[in-house]
N, C-alpha and C. Protein backbone atom coordinates (compact mmCIF):
# COMPACT_ATOMS: atom_id res chain seq x y z
N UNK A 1 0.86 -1.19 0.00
CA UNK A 1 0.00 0.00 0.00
C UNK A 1 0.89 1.23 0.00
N UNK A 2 0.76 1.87 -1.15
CA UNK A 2 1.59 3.14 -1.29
C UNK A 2 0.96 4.57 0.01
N UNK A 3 2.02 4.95 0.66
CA UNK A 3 1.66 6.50 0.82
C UNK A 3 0.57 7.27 0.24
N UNK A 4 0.86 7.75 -0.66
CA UNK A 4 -0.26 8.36 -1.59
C UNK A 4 -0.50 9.64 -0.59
N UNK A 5 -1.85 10.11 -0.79
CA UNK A 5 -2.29 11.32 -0.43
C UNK A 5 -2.99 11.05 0.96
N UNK A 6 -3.10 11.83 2.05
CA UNK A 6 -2.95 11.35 3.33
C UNK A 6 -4.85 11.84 3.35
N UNK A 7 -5.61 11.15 3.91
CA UNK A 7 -7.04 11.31 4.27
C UNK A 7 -7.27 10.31 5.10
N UNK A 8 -8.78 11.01 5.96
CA UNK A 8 -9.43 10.14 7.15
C UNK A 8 -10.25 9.06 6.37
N UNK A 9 -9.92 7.80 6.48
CA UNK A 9 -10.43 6.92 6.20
C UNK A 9 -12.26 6.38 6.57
N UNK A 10 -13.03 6.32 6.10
CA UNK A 10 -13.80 5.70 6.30
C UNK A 10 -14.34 4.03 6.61
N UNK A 11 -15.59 4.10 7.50
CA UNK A 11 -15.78 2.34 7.64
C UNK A 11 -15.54 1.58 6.22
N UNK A 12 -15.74 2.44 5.27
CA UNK A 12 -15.62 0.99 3.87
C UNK A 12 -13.89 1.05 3.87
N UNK A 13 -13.00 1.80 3.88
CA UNK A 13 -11.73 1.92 4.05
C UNK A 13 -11.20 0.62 4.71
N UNK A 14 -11.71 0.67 6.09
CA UNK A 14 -11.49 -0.22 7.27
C UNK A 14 -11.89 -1.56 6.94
N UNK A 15 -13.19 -1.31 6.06
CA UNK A 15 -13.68 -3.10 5.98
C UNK A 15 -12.54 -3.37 4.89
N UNK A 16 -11.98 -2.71 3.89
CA UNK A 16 -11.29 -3.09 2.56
C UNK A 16 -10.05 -3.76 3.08
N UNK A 17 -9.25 -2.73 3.99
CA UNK A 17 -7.93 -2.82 4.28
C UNK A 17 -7.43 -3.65 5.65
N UNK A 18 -8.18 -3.44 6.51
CA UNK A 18 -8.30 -4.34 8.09
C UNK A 18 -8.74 -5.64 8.10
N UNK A 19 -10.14 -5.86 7.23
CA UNK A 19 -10.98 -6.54 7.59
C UNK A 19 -10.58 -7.62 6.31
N UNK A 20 -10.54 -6.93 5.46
CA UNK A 20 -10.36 -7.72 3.63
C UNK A 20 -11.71 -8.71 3.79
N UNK A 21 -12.89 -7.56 3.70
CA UNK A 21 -13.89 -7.85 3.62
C UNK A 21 -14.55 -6.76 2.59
N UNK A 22 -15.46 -7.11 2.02
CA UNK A 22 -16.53 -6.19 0.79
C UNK A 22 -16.47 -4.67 1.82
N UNK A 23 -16.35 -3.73 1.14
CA UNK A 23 -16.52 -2.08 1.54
C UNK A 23 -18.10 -2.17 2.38
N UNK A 24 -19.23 -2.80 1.63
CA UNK A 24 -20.25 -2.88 2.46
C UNK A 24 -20.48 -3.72 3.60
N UNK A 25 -19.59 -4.87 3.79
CA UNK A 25 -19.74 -5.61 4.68
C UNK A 25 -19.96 -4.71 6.57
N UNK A 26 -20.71 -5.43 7.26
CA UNK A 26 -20.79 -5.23 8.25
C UNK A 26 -20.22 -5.86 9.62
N UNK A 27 -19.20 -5.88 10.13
CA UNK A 27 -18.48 -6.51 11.01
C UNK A 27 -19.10 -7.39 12.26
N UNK A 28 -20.56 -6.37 12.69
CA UNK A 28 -21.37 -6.79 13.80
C UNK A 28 -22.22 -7.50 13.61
N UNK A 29 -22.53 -7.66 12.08
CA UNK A 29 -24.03 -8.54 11.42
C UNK A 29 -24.37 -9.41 12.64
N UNK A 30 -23.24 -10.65 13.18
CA UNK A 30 -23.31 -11.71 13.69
C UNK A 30 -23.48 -11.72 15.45
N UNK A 31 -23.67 -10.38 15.66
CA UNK A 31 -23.72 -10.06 17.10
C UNK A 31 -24.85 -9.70 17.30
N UNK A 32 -25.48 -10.50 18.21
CA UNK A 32 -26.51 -10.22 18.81
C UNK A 32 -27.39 -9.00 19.88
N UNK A 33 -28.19 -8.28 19.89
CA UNK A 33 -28.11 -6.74 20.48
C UNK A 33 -28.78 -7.53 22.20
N UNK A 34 -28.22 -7.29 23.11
CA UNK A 34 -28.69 -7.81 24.15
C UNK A 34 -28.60 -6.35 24.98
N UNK A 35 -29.52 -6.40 26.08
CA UNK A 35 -29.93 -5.51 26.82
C UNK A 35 -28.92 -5.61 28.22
N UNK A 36 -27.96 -4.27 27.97
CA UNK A 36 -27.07 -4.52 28.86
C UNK A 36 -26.47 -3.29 29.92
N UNK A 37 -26.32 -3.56 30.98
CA UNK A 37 -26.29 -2.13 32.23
C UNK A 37 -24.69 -2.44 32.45
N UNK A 38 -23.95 -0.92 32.51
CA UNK A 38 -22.95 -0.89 32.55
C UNK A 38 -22.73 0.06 33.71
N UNK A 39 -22.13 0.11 34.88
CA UNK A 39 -21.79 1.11 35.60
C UNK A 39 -20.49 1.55 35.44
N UNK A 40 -20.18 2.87 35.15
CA UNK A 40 -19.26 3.72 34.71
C UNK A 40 -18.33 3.91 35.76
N UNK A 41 -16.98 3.47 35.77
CA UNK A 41 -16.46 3.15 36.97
C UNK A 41 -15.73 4.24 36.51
N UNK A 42 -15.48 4.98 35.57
CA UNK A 42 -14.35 6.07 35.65
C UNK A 42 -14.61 7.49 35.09
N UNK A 43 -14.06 8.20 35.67
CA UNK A 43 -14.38 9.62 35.49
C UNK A 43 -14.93 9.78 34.47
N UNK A 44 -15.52 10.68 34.15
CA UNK A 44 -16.33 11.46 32.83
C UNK A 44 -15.08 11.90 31.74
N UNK A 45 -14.85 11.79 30.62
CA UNK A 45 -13.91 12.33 29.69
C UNK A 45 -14.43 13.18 29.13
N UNK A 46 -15.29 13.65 29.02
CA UNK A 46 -16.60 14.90 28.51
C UNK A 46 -15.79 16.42 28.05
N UNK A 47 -15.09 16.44 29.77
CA UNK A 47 -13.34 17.70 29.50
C UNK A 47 -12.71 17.29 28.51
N UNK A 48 -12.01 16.44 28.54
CA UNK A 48 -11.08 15.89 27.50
C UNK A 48 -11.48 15.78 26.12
N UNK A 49 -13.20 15.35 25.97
CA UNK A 49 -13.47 15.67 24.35
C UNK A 49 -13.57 16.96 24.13
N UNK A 50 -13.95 17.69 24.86
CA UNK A 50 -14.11 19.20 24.52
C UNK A 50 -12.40 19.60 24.01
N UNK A 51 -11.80 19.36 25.12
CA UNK A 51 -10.29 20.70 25.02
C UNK A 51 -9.63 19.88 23.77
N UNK A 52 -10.11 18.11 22.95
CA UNK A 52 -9.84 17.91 21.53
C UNK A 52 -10.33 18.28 20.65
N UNK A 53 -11.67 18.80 20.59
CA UNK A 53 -12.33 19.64 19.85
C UNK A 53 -11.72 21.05 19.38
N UNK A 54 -11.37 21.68 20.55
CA UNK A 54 -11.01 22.85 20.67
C UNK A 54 -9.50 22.79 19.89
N UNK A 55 -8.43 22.04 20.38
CA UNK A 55 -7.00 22.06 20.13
C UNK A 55 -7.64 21.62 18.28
N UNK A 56 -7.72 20.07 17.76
CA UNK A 56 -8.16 20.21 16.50
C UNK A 56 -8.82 21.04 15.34
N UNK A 57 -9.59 21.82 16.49
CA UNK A 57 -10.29 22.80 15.48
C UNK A 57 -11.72 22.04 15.11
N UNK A 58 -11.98 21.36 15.23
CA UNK A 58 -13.41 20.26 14.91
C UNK A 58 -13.46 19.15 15.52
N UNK A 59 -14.77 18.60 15.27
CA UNK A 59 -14.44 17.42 15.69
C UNK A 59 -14.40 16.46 15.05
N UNK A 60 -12.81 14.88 15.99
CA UNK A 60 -12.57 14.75 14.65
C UNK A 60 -12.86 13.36 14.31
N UNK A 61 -12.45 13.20 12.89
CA UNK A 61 -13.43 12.25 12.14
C UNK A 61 -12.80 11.15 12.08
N UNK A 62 -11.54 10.91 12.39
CA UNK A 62 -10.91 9.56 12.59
C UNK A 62 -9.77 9.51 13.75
N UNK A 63 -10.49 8.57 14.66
CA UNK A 63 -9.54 9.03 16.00
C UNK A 63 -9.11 7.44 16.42
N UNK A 64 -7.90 7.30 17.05
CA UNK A 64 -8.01 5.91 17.95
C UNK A 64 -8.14 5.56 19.43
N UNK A 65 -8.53 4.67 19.78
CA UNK A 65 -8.24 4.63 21.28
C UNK A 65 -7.60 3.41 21.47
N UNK A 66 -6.18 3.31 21.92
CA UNK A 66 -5.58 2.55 22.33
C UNK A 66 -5.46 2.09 23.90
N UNK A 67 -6.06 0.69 24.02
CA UNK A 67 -6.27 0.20 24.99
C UNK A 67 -7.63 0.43 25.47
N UNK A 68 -8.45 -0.30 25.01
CA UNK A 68 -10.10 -0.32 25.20
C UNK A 68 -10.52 -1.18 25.83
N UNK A 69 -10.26 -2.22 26.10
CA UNK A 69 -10.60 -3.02 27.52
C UNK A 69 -12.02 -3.47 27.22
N UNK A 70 -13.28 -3.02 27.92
CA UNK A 70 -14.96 -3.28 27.35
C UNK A 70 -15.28 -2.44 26.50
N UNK A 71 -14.75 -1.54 26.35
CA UNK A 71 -15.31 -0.46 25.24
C UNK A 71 -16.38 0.89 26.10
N UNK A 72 -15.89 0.82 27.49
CA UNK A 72 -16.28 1.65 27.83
C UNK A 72 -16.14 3.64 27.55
N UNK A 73 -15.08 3.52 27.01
CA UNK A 73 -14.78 5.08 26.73
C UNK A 73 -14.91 5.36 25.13
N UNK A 74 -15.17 4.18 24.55
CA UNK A 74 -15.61 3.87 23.61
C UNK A 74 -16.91 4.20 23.03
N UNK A 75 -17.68 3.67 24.36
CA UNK A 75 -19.15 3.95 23.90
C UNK A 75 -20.00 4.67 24.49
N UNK A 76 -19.21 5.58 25.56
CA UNK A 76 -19.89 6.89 26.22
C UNK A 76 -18.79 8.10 25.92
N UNK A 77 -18.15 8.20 25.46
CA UNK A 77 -17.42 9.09 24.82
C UNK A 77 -16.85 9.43 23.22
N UNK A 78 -16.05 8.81 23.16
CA UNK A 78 -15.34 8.45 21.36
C UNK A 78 -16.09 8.51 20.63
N UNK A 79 -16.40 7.03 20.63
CA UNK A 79 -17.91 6.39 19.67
C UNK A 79 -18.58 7.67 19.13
N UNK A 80 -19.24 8.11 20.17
CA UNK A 80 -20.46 9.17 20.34
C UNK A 80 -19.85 10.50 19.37
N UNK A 81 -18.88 10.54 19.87
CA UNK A 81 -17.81 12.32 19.59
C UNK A 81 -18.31 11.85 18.01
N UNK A 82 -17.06 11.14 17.42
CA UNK A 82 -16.62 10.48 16.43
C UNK A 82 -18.05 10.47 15.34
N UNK A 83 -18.99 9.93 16.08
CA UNK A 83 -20.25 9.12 14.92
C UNK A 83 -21.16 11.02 14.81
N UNK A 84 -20.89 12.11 15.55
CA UNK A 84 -21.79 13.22 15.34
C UNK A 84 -21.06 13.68 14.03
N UNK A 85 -20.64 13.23 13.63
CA UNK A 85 -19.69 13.97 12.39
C UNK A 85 -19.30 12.61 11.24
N UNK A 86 -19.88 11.67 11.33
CA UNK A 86 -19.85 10.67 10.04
C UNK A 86 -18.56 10.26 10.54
N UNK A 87 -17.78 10.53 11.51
CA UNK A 87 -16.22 9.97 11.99
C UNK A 87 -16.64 8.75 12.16
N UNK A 88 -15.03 7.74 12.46
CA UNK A 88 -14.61 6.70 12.58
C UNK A 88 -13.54 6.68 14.05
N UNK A 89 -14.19 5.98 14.78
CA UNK A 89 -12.80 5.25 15.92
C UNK A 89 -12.67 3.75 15.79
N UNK A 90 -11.17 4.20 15.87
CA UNK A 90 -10.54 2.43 15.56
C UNK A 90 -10.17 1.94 16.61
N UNK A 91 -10.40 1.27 17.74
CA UNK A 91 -10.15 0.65 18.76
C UNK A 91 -9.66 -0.35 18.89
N UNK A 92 -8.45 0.04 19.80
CA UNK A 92 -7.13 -1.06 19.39
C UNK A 92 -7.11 -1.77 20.93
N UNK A 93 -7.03 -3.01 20.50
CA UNK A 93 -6.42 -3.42 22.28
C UNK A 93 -6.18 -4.75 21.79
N UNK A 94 -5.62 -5.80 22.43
CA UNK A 94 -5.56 -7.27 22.34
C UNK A 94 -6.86 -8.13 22.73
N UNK A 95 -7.66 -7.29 23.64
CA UNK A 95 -8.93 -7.60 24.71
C UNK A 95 -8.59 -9.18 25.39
N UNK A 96 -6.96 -9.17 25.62
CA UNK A 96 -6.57 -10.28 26.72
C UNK A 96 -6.38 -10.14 28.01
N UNK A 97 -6.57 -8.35 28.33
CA UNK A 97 -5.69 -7.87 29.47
C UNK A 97 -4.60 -8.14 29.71
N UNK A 98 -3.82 -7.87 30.82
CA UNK A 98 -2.20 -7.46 30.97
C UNK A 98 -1.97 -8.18 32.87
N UNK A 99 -1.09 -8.31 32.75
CA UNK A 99 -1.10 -8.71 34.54
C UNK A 99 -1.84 -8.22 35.57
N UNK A 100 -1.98 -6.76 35.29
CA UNK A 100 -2.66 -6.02 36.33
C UNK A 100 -3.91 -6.24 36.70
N UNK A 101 -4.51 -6.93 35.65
CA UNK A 101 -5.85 -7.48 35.34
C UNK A 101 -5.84 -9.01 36.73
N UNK A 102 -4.94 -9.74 35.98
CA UNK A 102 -4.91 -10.41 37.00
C UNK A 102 -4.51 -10.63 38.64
N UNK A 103 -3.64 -9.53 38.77
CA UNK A 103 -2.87 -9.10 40.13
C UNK A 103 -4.15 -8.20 40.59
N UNK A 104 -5.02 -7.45 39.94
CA UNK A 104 -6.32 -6.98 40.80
C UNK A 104 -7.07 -7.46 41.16
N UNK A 105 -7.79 -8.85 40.23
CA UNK A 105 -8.86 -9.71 40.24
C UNK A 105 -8.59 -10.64 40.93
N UNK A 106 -7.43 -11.42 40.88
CA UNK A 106 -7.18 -12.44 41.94
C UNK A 106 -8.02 -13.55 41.40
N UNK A 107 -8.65 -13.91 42.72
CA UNK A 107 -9.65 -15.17 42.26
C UNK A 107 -11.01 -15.06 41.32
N UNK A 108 -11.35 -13.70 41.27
CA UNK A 108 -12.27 -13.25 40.76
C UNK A 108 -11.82 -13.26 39.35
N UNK A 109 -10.76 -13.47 38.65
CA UNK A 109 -9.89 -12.88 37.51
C UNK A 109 -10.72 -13.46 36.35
N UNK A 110 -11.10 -14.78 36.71
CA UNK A 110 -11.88 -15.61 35.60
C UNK A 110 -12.98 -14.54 35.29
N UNK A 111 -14.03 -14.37 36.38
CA UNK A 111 -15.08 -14.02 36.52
C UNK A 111 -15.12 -12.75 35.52
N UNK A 112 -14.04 -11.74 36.40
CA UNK A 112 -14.26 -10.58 35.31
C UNK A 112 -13.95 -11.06 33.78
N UNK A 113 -12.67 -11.25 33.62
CA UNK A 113 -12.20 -11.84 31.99
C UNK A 113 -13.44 -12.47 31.20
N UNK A 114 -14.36 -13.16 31.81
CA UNK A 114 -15.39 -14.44 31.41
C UNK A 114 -13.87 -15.06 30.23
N UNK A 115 -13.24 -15.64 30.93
CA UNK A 115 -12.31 -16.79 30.27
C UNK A 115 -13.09 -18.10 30.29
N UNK A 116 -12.79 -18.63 29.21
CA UNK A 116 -13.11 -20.20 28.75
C UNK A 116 -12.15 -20.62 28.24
N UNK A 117 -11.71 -21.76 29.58
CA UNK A 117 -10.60 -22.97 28.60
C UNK A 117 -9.44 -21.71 28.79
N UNK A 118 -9.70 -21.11 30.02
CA UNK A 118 -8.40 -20.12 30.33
C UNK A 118 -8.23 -18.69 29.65
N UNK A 119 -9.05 -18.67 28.12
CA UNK A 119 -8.79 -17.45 27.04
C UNK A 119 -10.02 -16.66 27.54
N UNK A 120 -9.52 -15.81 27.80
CA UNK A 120 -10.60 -14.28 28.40
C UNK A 120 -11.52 -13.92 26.43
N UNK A 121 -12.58 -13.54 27.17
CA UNK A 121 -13.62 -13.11 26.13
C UNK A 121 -14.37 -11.44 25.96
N UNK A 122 -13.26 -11.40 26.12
CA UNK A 122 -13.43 -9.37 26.21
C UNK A 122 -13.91 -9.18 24.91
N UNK A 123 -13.34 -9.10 23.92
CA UNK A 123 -13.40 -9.23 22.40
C UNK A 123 -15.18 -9.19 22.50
N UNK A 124 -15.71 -10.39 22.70
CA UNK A 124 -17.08 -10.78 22.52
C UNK A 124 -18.19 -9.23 22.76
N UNK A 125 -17.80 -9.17 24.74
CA UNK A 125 -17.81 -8.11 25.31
C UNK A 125 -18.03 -6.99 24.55
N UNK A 126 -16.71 -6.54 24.29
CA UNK A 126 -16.63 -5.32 23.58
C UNK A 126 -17.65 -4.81 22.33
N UNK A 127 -17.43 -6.04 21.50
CA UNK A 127 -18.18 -6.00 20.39
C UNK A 127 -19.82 -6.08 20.74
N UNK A 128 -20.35 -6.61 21.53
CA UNK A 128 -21.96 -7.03 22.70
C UNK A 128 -22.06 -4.84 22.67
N UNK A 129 -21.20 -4.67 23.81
CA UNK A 129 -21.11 -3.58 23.60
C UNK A 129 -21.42 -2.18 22.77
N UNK A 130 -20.61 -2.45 22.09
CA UNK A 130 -20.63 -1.08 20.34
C UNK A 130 -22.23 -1.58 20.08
N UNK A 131 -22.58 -2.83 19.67
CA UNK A 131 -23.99 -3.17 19.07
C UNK A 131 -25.01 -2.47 19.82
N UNK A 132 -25.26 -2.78 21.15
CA UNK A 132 -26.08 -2.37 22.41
C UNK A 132 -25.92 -0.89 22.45
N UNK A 133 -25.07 -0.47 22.25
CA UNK A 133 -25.13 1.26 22.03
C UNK A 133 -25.48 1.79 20.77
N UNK A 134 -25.71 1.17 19.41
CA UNK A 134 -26.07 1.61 18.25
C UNK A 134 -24.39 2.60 18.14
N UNK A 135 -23.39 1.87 18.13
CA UNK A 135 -22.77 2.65 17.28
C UNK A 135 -21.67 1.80 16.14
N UNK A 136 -22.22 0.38 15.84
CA UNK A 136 -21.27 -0.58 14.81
C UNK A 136 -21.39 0.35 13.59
N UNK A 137 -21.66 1.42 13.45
CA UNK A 137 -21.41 2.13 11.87
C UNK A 137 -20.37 3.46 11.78
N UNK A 138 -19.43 3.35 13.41
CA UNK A 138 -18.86 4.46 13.29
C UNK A 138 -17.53 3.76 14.62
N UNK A 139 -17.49 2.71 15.52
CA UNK A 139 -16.57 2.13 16.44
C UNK A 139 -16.07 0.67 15.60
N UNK A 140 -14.91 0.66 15.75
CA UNK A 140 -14.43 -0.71 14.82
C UNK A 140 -13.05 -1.19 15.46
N UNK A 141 -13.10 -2.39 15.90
CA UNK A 141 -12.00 -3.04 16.33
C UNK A 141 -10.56 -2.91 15.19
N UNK A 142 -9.40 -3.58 16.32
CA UNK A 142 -8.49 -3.61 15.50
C UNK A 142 -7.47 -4.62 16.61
N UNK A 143 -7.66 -5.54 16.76
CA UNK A 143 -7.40 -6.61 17.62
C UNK A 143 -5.56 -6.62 17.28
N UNK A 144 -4.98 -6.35 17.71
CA UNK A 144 -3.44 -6.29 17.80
C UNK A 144 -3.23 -5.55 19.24
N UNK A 145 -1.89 -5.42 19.54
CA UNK A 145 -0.47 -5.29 20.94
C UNK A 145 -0.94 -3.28 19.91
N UNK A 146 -0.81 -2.66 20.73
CA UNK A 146 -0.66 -1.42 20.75
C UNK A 146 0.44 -0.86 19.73
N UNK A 147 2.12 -1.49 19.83
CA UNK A 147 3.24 -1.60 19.23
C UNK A 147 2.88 -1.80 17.67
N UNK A 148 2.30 -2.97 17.74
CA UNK A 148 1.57 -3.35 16.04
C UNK A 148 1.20 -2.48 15.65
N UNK A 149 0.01 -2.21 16.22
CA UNK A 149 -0.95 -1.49 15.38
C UNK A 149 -0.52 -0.06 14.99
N UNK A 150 0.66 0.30 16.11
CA UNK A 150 1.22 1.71 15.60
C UNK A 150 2.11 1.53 14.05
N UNK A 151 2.70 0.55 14.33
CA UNK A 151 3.65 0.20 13.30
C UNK A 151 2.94 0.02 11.93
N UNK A 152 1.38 -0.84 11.84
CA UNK A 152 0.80 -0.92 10.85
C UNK A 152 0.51 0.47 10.22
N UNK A 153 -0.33 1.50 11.36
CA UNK A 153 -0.73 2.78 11.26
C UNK A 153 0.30 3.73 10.25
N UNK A 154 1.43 3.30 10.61
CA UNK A 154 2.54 4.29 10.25
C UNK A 154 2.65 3.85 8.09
N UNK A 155 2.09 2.98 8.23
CA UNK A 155 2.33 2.37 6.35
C UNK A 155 1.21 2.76 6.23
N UNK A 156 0.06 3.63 6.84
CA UNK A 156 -1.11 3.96 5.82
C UNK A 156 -1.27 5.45 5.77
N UNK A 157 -1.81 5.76 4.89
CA UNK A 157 -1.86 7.14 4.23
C UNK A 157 -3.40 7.80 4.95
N UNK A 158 -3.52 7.50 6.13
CA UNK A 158 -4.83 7.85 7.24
C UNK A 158 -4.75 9.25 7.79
N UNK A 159 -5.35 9.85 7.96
CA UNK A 159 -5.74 11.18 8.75
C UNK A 159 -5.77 10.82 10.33
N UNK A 160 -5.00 10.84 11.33
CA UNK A 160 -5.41 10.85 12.50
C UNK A 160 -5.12 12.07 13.50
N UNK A 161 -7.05 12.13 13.79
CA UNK A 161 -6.88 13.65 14.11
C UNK A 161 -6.44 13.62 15.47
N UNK A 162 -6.94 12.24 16.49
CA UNK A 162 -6.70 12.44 18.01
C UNK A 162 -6.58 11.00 18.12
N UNK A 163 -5.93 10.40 19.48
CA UNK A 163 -5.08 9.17 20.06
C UNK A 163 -5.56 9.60 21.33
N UNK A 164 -6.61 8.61 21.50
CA UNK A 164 -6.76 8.34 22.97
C UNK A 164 -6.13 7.15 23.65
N UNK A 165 -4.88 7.51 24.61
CA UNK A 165 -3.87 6.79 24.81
C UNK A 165 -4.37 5.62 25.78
N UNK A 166 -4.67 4.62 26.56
CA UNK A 166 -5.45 4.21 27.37
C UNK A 166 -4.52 2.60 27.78
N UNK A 167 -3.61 2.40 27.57
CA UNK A 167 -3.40 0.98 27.31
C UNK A 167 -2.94 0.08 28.87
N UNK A 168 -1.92 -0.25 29.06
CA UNK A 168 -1.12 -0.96 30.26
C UNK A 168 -0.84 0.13 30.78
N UNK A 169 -0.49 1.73 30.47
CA UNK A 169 0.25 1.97 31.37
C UNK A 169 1.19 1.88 32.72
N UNK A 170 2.24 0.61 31.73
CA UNK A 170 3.84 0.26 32.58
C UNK A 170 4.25 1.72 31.92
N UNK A 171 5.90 1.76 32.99
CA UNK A 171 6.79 2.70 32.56
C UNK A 171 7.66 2.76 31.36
N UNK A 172 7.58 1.43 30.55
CA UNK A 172 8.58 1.28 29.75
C UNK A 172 7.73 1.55 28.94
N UNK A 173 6.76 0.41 28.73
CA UNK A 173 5.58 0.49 27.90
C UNK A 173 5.14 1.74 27.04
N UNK A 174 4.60 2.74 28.05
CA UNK A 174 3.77 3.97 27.94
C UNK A 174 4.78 4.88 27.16
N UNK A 175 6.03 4.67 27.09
CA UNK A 175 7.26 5.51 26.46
C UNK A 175 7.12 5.27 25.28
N UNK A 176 7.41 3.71 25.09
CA UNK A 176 7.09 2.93 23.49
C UNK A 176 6.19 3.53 23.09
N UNK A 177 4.52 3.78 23.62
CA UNK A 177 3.63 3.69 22.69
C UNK A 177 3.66 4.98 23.10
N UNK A 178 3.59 5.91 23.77
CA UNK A 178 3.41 7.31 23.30
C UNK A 178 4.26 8.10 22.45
N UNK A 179 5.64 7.62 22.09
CA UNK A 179 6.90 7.87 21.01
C UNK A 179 5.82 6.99 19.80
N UNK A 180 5.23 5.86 19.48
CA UNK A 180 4.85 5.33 18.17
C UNK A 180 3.81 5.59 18.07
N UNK A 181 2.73 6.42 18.81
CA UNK A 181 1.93 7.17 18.35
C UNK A 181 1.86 8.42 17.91
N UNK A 182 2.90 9.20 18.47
CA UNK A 182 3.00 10.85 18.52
C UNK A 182 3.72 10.50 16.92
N UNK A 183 4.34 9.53 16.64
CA UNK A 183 4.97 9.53 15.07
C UNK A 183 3.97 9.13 13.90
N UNK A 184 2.49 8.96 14.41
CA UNK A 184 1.09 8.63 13.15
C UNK A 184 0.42 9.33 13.88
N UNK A 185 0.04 10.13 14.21
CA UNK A 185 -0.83 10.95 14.32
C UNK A 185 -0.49 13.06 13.45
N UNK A 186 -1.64 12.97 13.23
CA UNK A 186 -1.13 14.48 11.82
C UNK A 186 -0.64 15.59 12.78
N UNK A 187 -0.31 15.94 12.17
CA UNK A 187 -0.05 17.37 12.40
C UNK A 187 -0.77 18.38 13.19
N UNK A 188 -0.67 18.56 14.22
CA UNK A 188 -2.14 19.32 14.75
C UNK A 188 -2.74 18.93 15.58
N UNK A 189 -2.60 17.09 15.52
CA UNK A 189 -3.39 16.36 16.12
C UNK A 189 -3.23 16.05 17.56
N UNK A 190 -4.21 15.53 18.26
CA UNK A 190 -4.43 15.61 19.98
C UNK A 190 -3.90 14.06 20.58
N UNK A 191 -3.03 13.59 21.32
CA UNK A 191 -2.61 12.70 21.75
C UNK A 191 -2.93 12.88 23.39
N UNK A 192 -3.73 12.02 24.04
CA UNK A 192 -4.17 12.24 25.29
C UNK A 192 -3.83 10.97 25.98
């Protein structure tokens, strides 16, 4: 895939190039919409979309969030920002969690993960999620390590207006990926 001329990609973009599925295809077809209560365990980001609005100049139309976990900031924030303007968020995470996951949960670790046969089912989650909020036409996975997906990011000719940083935050870690994001994201653009 050549460079070429740099623009915000759209969902048919994503289904062509991510998915190597038909431009019309729909990722969520196969997910079922279930009726689901989420309590919001973390602060409001409501500030934080505003002062990206403001620094960008608009709001913007192709953003990522690295390290999405259930898709909570996803689908009371981003999602929402993102879909008032025909935008796209690409939501990156492994949805395996990281140690901390398990050094918090303890015995409970299964429980939260819902692991089967040991493999956590966040993924499922997440995607249960985006559907149950009406926003599969504007939130779209991207199942890779943070590192990847920057590295992939960096060979495409994408518009990224804002990086919502969110991932493991380790010390080594958070260096890596905030140096391989601040290097794909445009000019202008909001890294939080």
């Amino acid at each position: 895939l050549s460079k070429g001329a740099v623009f915000h990609p759209t969902r048919e973009d994503l289904n062509r190039f991510l998915y190597r599925e038909p431009a019309s295809a729909d990722i969520y077809a196969r997910v079922e919409k279930k009726n689901m209560i989420w309590v919001d365990s973390h602060d409001s980001k409501l500030e934080s979309a505003t002062k990206i609005v403001d620094v960008v100049g608009h709001t913007p139309r192709f953003m990522l969030e690295v390290g999405t976990f259930t898709g909570e900031s996803a689908v009371t924030t981003w999602g929402p920002l993102v879909a008032a303007v025909g935008g796209v968020l690409l939501c990156i995470d492994t949805w395996l969690g990281d140690v901390s996951n398990l050094m918090h949960f303890g015995e409970q670790h299964q429980l939260h993960m819902k692991t089967q046969h040991g493999y956590p089912m966040l993924y499922r989650t997440f995607l249960e999620r985006v559907v149950a909020n009406g926003l599969s036409k504007s939130v779209f996975p991207l199942p890779m390590s943070p590192i990847a997906a920057a590295r992939l990011l960096a060979h495409l000719p994408w518009k990224i207006d804002a990086v919502y940083l969110n991932s493991a935050g380790r010390e080594g870690e958070i260096f890596l990926e905030l140096f391989s994001y601040y290097q794909v994201i445009r000019t202008g653009g909001v890294l939080v």
